[in-house]
Protein backbone atom coordinates (compact mmCIF):
# COMPACT_ATOMS: atom_id res chain seq x y z
CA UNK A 1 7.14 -1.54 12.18
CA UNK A 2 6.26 -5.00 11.42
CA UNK A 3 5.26 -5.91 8.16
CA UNK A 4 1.42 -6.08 7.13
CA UNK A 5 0.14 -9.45 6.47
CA UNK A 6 -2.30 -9.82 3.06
CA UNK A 7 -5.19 -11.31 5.41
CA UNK A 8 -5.23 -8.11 7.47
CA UNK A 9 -4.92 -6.23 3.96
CA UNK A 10 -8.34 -8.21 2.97
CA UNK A 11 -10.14 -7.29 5.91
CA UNK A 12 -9.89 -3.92 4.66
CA UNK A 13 -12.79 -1.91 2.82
CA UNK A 14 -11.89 0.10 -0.29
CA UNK A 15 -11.84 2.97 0.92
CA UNK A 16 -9.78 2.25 4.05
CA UNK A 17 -6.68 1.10 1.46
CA UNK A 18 -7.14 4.46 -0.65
CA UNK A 19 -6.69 6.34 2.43
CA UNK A 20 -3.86 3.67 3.65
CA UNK A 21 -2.28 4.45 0.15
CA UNK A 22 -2.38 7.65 0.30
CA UNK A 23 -0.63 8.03 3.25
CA UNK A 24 2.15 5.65 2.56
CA UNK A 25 2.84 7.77 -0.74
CA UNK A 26 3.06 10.60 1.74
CA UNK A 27 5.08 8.88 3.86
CA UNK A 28 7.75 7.57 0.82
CA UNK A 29 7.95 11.28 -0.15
CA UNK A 30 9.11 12.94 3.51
CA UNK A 31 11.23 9.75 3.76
CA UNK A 32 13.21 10.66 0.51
CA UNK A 33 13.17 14.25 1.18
CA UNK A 34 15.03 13.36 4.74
CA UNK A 35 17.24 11.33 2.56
CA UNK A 36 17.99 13.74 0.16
CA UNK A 37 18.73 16.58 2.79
CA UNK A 38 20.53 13.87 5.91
CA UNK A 39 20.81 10.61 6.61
CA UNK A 40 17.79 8.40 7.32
CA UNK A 41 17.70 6.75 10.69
CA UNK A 42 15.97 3.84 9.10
CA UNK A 43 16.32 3.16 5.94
CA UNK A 44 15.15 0.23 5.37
CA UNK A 45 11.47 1.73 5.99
CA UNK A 46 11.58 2.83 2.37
CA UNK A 47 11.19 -0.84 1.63
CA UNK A 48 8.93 -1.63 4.15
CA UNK A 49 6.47 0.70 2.60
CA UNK A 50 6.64 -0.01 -0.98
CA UNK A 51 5.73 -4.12 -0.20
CA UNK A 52 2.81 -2.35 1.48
CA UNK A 53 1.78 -0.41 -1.39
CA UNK A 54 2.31 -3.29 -3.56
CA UNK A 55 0.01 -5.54 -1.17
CA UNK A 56 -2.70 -2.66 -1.72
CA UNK A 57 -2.58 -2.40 -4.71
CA UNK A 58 -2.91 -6.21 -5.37
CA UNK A 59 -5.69 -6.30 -3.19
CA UNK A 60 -7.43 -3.65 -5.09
CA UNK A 61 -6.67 -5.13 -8.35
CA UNK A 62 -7.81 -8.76 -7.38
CA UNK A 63 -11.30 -7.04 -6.48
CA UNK A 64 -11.84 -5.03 -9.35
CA UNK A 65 -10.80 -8.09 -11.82
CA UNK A 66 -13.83 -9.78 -9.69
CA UNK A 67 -16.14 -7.20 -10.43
CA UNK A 68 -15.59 -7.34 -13.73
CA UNK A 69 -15.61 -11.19 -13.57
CA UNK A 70 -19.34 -10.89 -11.87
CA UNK A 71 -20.74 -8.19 -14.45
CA UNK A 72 -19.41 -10.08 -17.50
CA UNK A 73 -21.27 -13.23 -16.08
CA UNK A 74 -24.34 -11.36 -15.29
């Protein structure tokens, strides 16, 4: 799995990320619950999907600072 780029993050509505989010959260979980009960085949997925989150949740962030920036100017 290759890592997601911001721009393709961007392109993204809202509601596409929540869902995106959701999932990797999902994903983190049955990753550490493999962990906890055998080895991981890949562990270096755990990273992988934490930068993603983090990139989401920028994203999400950056837009709702804006829409606070466009209702305080209104």
């Amino acid at each position: 799995m290759a890592t997601v780029k911001m721009r393709e993050i961007r392109d993204k509505s809202a509601g596409e990320l929540q869902e995106r989010l959701r999932q990797l959260k999902k994903e983190i979980y049955e990753l550490r619950l493999a962990a906890s009960t055998a080895n991981v085949e890949k562990p270096h997925q755990f990273r992988l999907k934490k930068k993603e989150i983090a990139k989401i949740l920028t994203v999400l962030e950056e837009r709702e600072e804006q829409n606070v920036a466009a209702t305080r100017a209104s």
